[in-house]
Protein backbone atom coordinates (compact mmCIF):
# COMPACT_ATOMS: atom_id res chain seq x y z
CA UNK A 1 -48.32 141.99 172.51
CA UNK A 2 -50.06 140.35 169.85
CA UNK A 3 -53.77 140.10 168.92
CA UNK A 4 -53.47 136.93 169.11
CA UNK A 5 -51.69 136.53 172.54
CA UNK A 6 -54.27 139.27 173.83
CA UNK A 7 -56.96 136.90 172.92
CA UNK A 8 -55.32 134.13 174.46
CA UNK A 9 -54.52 135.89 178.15
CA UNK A 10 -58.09 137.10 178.10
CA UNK A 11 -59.58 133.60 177.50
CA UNK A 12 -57.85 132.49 180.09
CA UNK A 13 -58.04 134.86 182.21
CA UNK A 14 -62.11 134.78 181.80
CA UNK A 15 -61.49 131.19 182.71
CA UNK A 16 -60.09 131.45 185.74
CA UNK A 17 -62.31 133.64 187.05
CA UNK A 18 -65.35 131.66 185.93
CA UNK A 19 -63.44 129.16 188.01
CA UNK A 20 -63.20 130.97 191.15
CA UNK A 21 -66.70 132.11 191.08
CA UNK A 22 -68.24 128.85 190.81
CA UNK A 23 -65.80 127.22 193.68
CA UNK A 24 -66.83 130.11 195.93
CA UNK A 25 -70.81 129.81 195.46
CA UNK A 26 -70.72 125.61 196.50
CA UNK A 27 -74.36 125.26 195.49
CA UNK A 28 -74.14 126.57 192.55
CA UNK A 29 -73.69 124.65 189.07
CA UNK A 30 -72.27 126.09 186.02
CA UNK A 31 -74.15 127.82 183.56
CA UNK A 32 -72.97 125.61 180.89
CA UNK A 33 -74.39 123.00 183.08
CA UNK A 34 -77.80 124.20 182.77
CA UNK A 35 -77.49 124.74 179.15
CA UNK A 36 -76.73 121.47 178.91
CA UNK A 37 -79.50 119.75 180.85
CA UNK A 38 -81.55 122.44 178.52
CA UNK A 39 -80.60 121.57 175.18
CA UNK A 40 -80.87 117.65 175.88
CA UNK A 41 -84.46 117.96 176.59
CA UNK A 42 -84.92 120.09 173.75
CA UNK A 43 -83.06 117.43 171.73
CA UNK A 44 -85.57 114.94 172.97
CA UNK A 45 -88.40 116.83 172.48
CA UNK A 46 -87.50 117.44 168.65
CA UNK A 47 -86.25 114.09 167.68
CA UNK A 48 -84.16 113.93 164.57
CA UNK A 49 -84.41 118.26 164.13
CA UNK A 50 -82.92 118.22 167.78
CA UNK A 51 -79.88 115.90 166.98
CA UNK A 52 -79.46 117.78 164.27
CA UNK A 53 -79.68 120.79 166.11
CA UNK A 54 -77.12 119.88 169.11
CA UNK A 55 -74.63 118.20 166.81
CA UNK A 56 -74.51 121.37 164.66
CA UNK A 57 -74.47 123.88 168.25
CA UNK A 58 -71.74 121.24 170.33
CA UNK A 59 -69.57 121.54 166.84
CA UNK A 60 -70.02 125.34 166.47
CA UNK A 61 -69.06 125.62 169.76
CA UNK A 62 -65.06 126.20 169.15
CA UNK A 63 -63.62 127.23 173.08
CA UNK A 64 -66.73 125.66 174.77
CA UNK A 65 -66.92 121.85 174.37
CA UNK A 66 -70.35 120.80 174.28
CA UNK A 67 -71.20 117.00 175.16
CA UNK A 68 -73.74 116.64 171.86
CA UNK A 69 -72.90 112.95 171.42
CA UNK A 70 -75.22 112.18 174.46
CA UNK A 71 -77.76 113.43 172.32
CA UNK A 72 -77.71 110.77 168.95
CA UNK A 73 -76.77 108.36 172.33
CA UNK A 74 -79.72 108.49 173.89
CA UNK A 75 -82.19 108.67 170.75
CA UNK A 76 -80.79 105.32 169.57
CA UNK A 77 -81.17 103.80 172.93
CA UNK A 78 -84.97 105.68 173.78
CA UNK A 79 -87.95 103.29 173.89
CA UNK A 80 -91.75 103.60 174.54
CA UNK A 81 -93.01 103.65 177.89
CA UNK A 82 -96.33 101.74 176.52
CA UNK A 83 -94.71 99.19 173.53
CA UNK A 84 -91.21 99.33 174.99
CA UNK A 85 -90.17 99.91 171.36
CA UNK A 86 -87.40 101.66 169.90
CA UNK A 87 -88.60 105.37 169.49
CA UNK A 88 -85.43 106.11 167.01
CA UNK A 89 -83.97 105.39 164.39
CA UNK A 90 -80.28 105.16 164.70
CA UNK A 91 -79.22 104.86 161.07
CA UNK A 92 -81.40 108.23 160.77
CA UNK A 93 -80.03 109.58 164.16
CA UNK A 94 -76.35 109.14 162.94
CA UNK A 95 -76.77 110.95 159.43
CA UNK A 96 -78.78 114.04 160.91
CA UNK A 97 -76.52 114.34 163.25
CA UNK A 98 -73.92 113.68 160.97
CA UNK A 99 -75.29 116.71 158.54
CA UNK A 100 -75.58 119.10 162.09
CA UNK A 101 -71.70 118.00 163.46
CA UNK A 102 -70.45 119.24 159.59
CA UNK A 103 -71.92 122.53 159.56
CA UNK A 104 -70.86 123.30 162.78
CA UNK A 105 -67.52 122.51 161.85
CA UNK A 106 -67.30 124.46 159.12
CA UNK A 107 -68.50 127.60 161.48
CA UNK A 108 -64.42 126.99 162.40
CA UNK A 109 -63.35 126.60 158.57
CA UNK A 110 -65.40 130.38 158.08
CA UNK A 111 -63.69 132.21 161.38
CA UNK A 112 -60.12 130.79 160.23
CA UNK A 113 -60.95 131.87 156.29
CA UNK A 114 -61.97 135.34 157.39
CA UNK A 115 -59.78 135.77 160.76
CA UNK A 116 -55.95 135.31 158.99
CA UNK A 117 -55.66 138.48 159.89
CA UNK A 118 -55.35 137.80 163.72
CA UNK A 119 -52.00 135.40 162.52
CA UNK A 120 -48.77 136.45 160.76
CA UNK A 121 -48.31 136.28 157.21
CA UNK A 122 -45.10 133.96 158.19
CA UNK A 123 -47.45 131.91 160.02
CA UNK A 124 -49.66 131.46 157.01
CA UNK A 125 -47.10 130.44 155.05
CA UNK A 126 -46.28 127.63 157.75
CA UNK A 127 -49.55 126.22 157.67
CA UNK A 128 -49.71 126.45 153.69
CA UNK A 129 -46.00 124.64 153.79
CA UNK A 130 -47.03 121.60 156.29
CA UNK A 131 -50.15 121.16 154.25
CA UNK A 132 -47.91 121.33 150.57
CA UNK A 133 -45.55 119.29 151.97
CA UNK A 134 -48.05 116.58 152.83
CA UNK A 135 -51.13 116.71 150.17
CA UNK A 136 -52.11 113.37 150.89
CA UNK A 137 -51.93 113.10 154.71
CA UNK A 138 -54.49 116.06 155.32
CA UNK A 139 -57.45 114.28 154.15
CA UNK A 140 -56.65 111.30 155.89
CA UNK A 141 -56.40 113.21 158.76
CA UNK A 142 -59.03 115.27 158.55
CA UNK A 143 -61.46 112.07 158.20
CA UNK A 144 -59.94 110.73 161.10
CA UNK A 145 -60.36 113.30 163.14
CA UNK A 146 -64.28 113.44 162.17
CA UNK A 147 -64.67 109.41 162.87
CA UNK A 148 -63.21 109.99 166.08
CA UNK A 149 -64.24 112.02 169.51
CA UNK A 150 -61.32 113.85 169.36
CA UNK A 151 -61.38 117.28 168.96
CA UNK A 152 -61.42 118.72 165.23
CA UNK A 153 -60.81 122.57 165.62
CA UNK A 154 -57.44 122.60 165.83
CA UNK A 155 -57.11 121.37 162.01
CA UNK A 156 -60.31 122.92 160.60
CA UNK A 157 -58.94 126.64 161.95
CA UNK A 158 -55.87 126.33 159.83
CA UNK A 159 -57.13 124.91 156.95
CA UNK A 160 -59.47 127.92 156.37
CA UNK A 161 -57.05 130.02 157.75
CA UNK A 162 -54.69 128.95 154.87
CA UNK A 163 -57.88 128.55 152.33
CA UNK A 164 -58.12 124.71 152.00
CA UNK A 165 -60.48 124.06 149.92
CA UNK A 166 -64.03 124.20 151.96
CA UNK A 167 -66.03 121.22 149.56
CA UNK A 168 -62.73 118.55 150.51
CA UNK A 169 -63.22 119.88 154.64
CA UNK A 170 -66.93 119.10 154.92
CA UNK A 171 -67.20 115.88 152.28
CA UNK A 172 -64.44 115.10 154.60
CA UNK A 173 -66.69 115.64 157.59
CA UNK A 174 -69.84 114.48 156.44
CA UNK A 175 -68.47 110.83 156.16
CA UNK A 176 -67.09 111.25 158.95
CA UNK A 177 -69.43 112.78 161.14
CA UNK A 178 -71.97 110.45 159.68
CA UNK A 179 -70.33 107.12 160.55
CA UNK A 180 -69.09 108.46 163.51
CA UNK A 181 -72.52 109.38 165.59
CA UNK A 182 -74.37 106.60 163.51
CA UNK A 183 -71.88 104.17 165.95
CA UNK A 184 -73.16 106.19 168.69
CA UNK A 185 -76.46 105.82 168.80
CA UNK A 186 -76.15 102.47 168.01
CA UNK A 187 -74.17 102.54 171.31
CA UNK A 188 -77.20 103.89 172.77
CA UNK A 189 -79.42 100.55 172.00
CA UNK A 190 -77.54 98.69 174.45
CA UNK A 191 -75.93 101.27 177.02
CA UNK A 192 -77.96 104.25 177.66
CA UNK A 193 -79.46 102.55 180.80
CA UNK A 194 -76.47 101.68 182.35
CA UNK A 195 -74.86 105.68 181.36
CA UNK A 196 -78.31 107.05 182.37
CA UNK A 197 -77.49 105.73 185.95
CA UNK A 198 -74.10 106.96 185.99
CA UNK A 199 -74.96 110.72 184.88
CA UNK A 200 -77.14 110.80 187.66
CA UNK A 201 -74.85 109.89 190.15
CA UNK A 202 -72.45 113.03 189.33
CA UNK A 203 -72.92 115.81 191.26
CA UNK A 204 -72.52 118.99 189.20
CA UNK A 205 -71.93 121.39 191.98
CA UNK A 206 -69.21 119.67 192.89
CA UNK A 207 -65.63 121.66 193.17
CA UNK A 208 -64.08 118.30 191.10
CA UNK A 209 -67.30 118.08 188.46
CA UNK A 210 -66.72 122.49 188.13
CA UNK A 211 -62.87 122.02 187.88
CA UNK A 212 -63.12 119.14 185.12
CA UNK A 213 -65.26 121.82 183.36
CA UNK A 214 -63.12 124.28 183.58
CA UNK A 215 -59.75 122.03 182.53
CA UNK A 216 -61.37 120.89 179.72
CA UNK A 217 -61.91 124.35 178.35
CA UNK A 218 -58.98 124.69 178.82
CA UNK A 219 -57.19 122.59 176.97
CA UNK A 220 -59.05 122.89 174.18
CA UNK A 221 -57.70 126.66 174.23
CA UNK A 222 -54.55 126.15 174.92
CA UNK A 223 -54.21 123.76 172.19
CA UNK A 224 -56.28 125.79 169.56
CA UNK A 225 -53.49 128.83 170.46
CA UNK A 226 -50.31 126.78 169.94
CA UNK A 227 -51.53 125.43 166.71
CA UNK A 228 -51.98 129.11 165.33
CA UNK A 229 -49.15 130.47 167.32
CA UNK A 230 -46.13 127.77 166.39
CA UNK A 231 -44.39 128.73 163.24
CA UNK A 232 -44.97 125.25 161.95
CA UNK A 233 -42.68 125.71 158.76
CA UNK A 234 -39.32 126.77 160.67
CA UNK A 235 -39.38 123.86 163.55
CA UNK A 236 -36.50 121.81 161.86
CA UNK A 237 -34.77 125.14 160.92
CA UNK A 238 -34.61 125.88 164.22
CA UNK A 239 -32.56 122.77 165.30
CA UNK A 240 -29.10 123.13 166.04
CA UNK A 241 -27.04 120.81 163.61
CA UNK A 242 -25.84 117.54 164.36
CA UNK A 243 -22.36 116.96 164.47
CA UNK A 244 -20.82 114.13 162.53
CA UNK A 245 -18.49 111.84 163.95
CA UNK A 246 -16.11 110.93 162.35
CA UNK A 247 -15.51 107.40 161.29
């Protein structure tokens, strides 16, 4: 077996059991729960350092999603107890956030850049191929990826695993990022009171609200292992020919 697959089977094998520890113990909430509930009052606390802080740890984060765009949510929405003001910021919210979310990605650009070893030359090749082959798609992609809530690791990996150059991946970012979480937390200025009330209403010890947690991870590791697994370059090589009809 493969270093690779190794990883993989232990990941999810660490998952499961997570899983059946926390569906056994009803009372009990994740620990990622906690750490969550933690780092969201430390975000408060801090103000702009603590966006930046939890946009750079939820993006550094590669197998454990983090939920960091509460955070630059609920700083653009926060007000005063006393003045009933508007304690934030948002245009300031979005870029230090923006600034965190980019260095954290490129914590994923570093492990793929110094962990090719863990994939195939063959496989390196692939990635280098699908990139070649479509020089202007990747950044467009890339900055789509980092305007959007949907997950960036599974393109980040491979460029540094196939040395893309790091200054495009986190310009790239940085606009994205940026524009992204600025949006949020000008989100927050008109819904964190009605999200506020919903939050509280989920149970975390629930067996659904542990499973979710658990799915999500997941995915996001099955999905990180199929885009470093599949040899990307030999997918059409691998069809079996069409036959021609005749006329």
């Amino acid at each position: 077996m493969r270093r690779l697959d190794m990883l993989f089977v232990i990941s999810v094998a660490l998952l499961l059991t997570y899983w059946v520890v926390v569906s056994l113990y009803t009372g009990l909430s994740g620990p990622i729960t906690f750490l969550y509930a933690w780092l969201e009052q430390v975000s408060v606390v801090m103000g702009y350092p603590g966006s930046f802080l939890i946009s750079f740890i939820g993006n550094a984060t590669i197998l454990i999603p983090f939920p960091y765009i509460a955070v630059p949510f609920m700083l653009g929405g926060l007000t005063d107890t006393i003045t009933h003001e508007f304690m934030f910021n948002p245009f300031v919210v979005g870029i230090a956030s923006g600034i965190g979310a980019t260095l954290g990605e490129m914590t994923g650009y570093a492990i793929g850049r110094a962990g090719g070893h863990f994939i195939d030359e063959s496989r390196r090749g692939g990635f280098l191929s699908l990139i070649e082959k479509h020089p202007r798609l990747t950044p467009l992609v890339l900055w789509f990826l980092a305007v959007t809530p949907l997950p960036d690791d599974e393109l980040i990996v491979p460029l540094g695993v196939v040395r893309y150059p790091w200054w495009k991946v986190f310009l790239l970012q940085l606009l994205g990022k940026s524009m992204f979480l600025t949006g949020v937390a000008w989100a927050g200025r008109t819904g964190l009171g009605f999200i506020q009330q919903l939050i509280d209403a989920i149970n975390p010890t629930s067996w659904v609200s542990k499973s979710a947690e658990v799915l999500t991870v997941l995915a996001v590791v099955v999905i990180l292992y199929l885009m470093v697994r599949v040899d990307w370059s030999n997918l059409k090589a691998n069809r079996p020919p069409q036959e021609i009809s005749p006329p």
